[in-house]
C-alpha atoms as a PDB file:
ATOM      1  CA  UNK A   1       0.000   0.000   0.000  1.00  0.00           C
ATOM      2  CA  UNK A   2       2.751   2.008   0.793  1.00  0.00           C
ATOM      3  CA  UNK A   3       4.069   2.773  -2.524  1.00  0.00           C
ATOM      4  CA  UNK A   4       0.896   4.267  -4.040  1.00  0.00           C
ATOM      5  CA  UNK A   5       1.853   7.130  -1.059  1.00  0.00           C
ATOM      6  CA  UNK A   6       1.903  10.583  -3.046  1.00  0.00           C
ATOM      7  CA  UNK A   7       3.024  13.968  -1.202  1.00  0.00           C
ATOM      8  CA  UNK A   8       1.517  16.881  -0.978  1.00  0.00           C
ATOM      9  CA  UNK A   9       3.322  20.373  -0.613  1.00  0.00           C
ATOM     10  CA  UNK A  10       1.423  23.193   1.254  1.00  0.00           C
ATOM     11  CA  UNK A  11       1.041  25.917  -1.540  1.00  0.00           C
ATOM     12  CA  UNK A  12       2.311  29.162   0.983  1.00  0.00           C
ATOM     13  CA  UNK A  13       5.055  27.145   2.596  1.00  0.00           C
ATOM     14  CA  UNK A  14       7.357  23.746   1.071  1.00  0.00           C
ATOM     15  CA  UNK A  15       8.372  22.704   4.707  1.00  0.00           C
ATOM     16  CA  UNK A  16       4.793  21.243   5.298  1.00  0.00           C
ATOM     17  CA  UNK A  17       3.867  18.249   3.707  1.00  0.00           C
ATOM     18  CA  UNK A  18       2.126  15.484   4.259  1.00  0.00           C
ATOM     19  CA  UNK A  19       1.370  11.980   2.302  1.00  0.00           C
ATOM     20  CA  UNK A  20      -2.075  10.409   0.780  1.00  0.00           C
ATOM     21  CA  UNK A  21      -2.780   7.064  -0.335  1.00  0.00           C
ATOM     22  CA  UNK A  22      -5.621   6.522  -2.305  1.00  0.00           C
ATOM     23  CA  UNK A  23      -7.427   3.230  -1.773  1.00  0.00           C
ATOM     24  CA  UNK A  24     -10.484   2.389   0.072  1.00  0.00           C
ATOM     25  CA  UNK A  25     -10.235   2.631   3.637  1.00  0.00           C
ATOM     26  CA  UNK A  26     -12.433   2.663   6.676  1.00  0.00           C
ATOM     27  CA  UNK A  27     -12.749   4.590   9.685  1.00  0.00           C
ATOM     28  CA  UNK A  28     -15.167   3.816  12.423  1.00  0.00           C
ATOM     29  CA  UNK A  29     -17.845   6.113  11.122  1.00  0.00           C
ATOM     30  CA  UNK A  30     -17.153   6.508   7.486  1.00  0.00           C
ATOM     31  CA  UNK A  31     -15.758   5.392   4.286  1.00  0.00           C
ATOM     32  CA  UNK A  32     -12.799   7.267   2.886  1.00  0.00           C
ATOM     33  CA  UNK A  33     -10.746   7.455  -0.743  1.00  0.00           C
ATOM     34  CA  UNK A  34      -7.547   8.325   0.353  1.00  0.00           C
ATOM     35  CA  UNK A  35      -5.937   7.763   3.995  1.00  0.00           C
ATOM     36  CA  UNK A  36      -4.255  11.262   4.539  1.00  0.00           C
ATOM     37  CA  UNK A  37      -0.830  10.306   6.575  1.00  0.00           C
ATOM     38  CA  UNK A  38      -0.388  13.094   9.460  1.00  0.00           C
ATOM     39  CA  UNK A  39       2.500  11.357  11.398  1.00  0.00           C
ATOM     40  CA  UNK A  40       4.908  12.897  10.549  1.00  0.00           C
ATOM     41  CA  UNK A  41       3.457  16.852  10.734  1.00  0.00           C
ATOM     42  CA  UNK A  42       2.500  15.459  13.935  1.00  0.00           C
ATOM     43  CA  UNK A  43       5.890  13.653  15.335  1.00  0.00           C
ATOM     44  CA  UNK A  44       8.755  15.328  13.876  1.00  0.00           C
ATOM     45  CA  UNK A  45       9.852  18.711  15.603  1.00  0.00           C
ATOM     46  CA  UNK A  46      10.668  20.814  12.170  1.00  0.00           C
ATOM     47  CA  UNK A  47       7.221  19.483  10.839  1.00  0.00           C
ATOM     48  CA  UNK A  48       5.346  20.108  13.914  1.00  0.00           C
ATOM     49  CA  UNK A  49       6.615  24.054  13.763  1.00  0.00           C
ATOM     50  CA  UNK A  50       6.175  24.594  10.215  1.00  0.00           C
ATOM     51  CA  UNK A  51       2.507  23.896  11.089  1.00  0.00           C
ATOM     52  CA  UNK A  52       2.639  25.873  14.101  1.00  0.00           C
ATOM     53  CA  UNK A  53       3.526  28.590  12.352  1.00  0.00           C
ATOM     54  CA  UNK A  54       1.190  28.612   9.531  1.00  0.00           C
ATOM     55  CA  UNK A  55      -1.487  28.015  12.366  1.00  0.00           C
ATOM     56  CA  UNK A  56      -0.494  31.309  13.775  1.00  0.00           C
ATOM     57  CA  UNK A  57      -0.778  33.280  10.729  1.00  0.00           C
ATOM     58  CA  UNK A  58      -4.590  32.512  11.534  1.00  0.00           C
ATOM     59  CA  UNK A  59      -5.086  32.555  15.291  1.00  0.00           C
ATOM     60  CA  UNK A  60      -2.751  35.845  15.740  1.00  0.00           C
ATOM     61  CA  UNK A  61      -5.379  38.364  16.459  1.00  0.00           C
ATOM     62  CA  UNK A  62      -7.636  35.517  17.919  1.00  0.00           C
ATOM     63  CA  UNK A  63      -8.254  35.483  21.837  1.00  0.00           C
ATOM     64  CA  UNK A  64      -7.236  31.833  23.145  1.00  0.00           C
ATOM     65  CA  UNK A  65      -7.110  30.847  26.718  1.00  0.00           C
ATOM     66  CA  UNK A  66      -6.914  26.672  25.846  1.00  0.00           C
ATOM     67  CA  UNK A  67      -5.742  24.790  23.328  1.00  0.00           C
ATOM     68  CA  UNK A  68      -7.357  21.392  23.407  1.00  0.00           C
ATOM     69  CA  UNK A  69      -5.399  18.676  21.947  1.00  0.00           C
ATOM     70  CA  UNK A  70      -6.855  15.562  20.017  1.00  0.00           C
ATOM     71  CA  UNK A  71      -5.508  13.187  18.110  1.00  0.00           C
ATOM     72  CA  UNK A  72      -1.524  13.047  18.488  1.00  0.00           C
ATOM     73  CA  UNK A  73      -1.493  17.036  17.857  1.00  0.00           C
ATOM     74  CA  UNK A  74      -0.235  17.842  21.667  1.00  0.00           C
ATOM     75  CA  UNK A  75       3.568  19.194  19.911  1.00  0.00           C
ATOM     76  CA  UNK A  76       1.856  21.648  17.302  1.00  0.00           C
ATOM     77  CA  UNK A  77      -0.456  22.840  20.065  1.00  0.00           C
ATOM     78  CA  UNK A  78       2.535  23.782  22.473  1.00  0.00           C
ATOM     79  CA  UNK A  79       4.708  24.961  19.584  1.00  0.00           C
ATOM     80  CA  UNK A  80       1.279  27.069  18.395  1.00  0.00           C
ATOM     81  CA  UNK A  81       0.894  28.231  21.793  1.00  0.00           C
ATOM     82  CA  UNK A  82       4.897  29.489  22.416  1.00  0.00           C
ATOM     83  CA  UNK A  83       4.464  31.285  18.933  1.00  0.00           C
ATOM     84  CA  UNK A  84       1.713  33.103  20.297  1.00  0.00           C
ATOM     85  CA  UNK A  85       2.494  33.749  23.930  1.00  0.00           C
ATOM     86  CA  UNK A  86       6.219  35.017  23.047  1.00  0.00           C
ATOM     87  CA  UNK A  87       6.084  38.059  21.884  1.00  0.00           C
ATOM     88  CA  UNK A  88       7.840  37.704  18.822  1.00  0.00           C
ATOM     89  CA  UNK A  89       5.124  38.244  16.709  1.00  0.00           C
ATOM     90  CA  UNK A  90       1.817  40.856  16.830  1.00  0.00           C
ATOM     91  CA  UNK A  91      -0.419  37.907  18.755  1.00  0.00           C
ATOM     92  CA  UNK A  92      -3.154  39.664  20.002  1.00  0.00           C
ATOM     93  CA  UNK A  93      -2.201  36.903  23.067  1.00  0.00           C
ATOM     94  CA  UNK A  94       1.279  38.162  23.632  1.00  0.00           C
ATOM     95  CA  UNK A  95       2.363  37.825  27.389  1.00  0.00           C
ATOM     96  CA  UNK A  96      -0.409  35.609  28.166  1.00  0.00           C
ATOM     97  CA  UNK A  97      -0.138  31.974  29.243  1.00  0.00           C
ATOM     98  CA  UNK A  98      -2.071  29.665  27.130  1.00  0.00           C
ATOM     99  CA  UNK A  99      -3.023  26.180  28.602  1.00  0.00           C
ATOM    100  CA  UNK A 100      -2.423  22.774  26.330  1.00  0.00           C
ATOM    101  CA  UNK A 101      -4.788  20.312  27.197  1.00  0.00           C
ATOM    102  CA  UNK A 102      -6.187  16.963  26.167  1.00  0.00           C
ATOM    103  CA  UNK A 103      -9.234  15.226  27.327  1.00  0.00           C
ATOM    104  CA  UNK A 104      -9.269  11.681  28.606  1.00  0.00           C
ATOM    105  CA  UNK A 105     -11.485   9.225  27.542  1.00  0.00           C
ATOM    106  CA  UNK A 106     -13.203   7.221  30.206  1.00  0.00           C
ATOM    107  CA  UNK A 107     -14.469   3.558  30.483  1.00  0.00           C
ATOM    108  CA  UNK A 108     -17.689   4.509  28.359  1.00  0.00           C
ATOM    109  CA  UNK A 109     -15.215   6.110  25.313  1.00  0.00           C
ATOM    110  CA  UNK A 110     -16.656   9.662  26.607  1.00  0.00           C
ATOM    111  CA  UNK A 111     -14.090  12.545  26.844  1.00  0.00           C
ATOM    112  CA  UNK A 112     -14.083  14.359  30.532  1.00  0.00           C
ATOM    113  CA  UNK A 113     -11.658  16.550  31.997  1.00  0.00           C
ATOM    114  CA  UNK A 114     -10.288  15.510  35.483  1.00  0.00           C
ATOM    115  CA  UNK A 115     -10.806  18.099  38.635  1.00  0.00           C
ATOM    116  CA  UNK A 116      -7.640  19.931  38.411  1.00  0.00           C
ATOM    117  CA  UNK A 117      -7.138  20.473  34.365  1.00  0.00           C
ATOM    118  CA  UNK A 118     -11.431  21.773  34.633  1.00  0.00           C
ATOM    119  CA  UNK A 119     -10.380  25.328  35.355  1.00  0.00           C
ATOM    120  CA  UNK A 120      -8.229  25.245  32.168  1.00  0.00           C
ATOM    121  CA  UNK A 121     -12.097  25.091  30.288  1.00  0.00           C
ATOM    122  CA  UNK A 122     -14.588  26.357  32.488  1.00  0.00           C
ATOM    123  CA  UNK A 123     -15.048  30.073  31.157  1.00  0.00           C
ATOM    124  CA  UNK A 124     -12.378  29.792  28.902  1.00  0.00           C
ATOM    125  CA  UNK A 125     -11.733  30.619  25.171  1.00  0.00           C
ATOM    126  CA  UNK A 126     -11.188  27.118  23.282  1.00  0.00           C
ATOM    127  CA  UNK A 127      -9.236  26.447  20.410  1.00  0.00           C
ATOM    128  CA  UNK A 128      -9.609  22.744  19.330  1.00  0.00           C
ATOM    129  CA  UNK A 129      -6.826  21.623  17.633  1.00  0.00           C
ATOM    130  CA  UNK A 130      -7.423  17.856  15.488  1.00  0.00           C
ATOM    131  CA  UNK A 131      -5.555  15.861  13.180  1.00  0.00           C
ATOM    132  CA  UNK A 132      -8.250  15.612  10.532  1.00  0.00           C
ATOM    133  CA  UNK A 133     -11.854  16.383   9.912  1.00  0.00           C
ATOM    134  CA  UNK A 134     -13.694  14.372   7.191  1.00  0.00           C
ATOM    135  CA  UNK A 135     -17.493  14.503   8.302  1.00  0.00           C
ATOM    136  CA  UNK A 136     -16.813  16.517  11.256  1.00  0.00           C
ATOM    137  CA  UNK A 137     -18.498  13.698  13.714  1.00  0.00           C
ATOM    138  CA  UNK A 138     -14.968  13.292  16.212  1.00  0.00           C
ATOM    139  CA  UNK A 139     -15.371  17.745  16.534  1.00  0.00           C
ATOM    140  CA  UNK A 140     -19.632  17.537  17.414  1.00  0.00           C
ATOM    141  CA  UNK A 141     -18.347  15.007  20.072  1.00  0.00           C
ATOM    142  CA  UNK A 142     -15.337  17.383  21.375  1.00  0.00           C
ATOM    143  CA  UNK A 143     -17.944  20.144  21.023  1.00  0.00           C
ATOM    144  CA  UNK A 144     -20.729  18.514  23.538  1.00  0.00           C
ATOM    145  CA  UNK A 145     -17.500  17.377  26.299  1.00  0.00           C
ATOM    146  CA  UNK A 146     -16.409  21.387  25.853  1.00  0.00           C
ATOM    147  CA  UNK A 147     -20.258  22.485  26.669  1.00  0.00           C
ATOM    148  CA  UNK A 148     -20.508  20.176  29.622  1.00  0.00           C
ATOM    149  CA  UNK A 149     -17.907  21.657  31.192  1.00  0.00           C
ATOM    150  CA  UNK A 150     -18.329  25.185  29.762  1.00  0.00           C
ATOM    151  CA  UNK A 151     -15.831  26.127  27.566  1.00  0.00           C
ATOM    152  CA  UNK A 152     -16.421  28.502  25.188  1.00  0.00           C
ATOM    153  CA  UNK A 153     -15.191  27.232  21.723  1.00  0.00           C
ATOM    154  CA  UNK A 154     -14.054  29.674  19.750  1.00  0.00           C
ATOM    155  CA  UNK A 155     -12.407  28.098  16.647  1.00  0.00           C
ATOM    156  CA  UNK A 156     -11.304  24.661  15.364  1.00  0.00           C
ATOM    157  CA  UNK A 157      -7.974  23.917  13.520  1.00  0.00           C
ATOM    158  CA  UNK A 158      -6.722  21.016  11.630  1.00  0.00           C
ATOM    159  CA  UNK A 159      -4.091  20.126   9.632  1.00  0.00           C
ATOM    160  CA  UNK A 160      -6.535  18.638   6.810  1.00  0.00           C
ATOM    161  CA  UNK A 161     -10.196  19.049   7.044  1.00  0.00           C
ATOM    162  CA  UNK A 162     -12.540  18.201   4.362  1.00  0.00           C
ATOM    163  CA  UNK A 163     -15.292  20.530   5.858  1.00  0.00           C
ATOM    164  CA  UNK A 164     -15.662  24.583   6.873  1.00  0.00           C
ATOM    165  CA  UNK A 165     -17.663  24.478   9.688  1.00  0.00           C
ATOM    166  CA  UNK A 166     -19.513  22.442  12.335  1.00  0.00           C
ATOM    167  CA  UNK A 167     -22.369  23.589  14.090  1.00  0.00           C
ATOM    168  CA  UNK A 168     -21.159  27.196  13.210  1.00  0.00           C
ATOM    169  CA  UNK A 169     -18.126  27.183  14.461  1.00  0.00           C
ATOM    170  CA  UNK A 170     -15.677  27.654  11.558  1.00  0.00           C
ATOM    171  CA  UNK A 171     -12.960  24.828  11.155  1.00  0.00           C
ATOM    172  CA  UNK A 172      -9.848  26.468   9.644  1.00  0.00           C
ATOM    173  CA  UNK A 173      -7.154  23.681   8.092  1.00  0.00           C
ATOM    174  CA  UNK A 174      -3.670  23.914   6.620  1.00  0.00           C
ATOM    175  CA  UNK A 175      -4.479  21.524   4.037  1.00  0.00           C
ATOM    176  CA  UNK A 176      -8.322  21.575   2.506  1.00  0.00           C
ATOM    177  CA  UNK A 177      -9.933  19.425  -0.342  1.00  0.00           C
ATOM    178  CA  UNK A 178      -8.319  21.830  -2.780  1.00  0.00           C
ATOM    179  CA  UNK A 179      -4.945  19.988  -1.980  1.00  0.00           C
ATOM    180  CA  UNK A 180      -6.568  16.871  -3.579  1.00  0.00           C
ATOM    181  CA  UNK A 181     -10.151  17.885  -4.878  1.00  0.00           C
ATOM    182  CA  UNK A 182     -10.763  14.091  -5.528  1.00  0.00           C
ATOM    183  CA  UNK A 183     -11.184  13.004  -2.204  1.00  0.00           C
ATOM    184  CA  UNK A 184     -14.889  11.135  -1.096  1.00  0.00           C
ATOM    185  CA  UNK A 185     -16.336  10.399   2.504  1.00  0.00           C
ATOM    186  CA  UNK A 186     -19.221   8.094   2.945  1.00  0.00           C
ATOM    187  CA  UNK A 187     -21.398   6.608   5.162  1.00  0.00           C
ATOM    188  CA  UNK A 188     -20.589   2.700   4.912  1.00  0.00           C
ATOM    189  CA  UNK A 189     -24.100   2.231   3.788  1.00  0.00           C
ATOM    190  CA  UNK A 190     -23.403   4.637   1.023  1.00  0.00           C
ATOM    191  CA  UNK A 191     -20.298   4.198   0.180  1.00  0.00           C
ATOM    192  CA  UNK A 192     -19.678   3.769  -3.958  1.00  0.00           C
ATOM    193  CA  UNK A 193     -16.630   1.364  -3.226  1.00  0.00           C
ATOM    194  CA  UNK A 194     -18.012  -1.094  -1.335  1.00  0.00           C
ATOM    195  CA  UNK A 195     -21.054  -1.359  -3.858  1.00  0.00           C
ATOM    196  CA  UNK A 196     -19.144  -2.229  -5.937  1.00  0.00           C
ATOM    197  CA  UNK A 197     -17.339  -4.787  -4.029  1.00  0.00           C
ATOM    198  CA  UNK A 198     -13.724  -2.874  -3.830  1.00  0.00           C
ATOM    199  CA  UNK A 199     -11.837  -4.599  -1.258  1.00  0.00           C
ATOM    200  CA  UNK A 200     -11.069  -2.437   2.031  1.00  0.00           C
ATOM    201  CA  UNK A 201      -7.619  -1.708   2.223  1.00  0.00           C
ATOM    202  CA  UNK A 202      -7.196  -1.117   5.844  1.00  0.00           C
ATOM    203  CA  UNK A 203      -8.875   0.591   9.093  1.00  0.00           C
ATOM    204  CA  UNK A 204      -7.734   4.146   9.843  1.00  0.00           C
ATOM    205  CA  UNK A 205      -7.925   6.563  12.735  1.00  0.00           C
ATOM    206  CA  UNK A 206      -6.370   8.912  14.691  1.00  0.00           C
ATOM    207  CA  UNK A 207      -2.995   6.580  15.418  1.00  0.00           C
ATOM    208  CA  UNK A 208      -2.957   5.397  11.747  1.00  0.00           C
ATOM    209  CA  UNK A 209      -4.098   2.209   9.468  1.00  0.00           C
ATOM    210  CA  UNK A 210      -4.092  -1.391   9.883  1.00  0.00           C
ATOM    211  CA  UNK A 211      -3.937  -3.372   7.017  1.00  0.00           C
ATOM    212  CA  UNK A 212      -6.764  -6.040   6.344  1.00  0.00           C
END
């Protein structure tokens, strides 16, 4: 599967990049054309600030008291965070101290926020920060766990989303469906490929793929 990977090079800045494999793959919701690799944006240091930094060409005249943290993007959220606490740049946050969080998931799969990382949300201005968005389903979920414990969500951010908004609330991506305009997500009861009995390739999520 590996070597049908293909890269793609964010038009405004080379550093970021990130791989795509078309194919037919499955998540636990939906039915995807193309498995959009994130690890490394996610895991290497010079990738993760790249996308830090585009990120802050966005949020730099945003508010933020939180940055909540799914799916493996805990470096770009402190790196985003530094860029816009430091001072180096005209952060409408400069000299404030934004809080990186990441909520747990408990023995039912819901997210919650312990006692002592609460007062990081309650009241706060929320900036959730995901991997990828392709029917917006993992952000509605985020978005109920944020209400409960009222946070005020303010803006999403992903590195690829293949939606605008959710619920309102704008999603704003360094890598959209005009990266690779052929990508398709499907319910699994509507999904084109399995009709017409295309083999899955493997199961994706947040972590990655398994082949099957």
């Amino acid at each position: 599967m590996e070597h049908r990977t293909q890269e793609i090079t964010h038009s405004r800045n080379s550093d970021i990049k990130i791989g795509i494999i078309p194919g037919h793959f499955a998540t636990n919701h939906s039915h995807v054309n193309y498995y959009v690799d994130l690890n490394k944006i996610r895991r290497r240091f010079k990738d993760a600030k790249a996308a830090a930094d585009e990120l802050e060409r966005i949020y730099v005249s945003q508010p933020i008291d939180t940055i909540v943290c799914l799916e493996g993007t805990q470096m770009i959220g402190a790196l985003l965070a530094e860029n816009l606490c430091s001072g180096h740049s005209h952060s409408i946050n400069n000299d404030k101290d934004i809080n990186v969080v990441t909520p747990e998931l408990d023995s039912n799969n819901q997210m919650i926020f312990r006692d002592d990382t609460q007062p990081m949300i309650w009241g706060k201005r929320v900036l959730l920060l995901i991997s990828s968005a392709s029917t917006g389903w993992t952000i509605s979920r985020c978005m109920d766990c944020l209400k409960y414990y009222n946070g005020q969500l303010v803006s999403v951010a992903a590195l690829f989303s293949a939606i605008s908004e959710v619920s309102g609330i704008e999603v704003h991506s360094i890598f959209t469906l005009d990266d690779f305009p052929g990508y398709e997500s499907h319910t699994p009861a509507e999904c084109p490929m399995c009709a017409q009995k295309q083999k899955v390739d493997a199961l994706i999520n947040a972590h990655g793929y398994s082949k099957i």
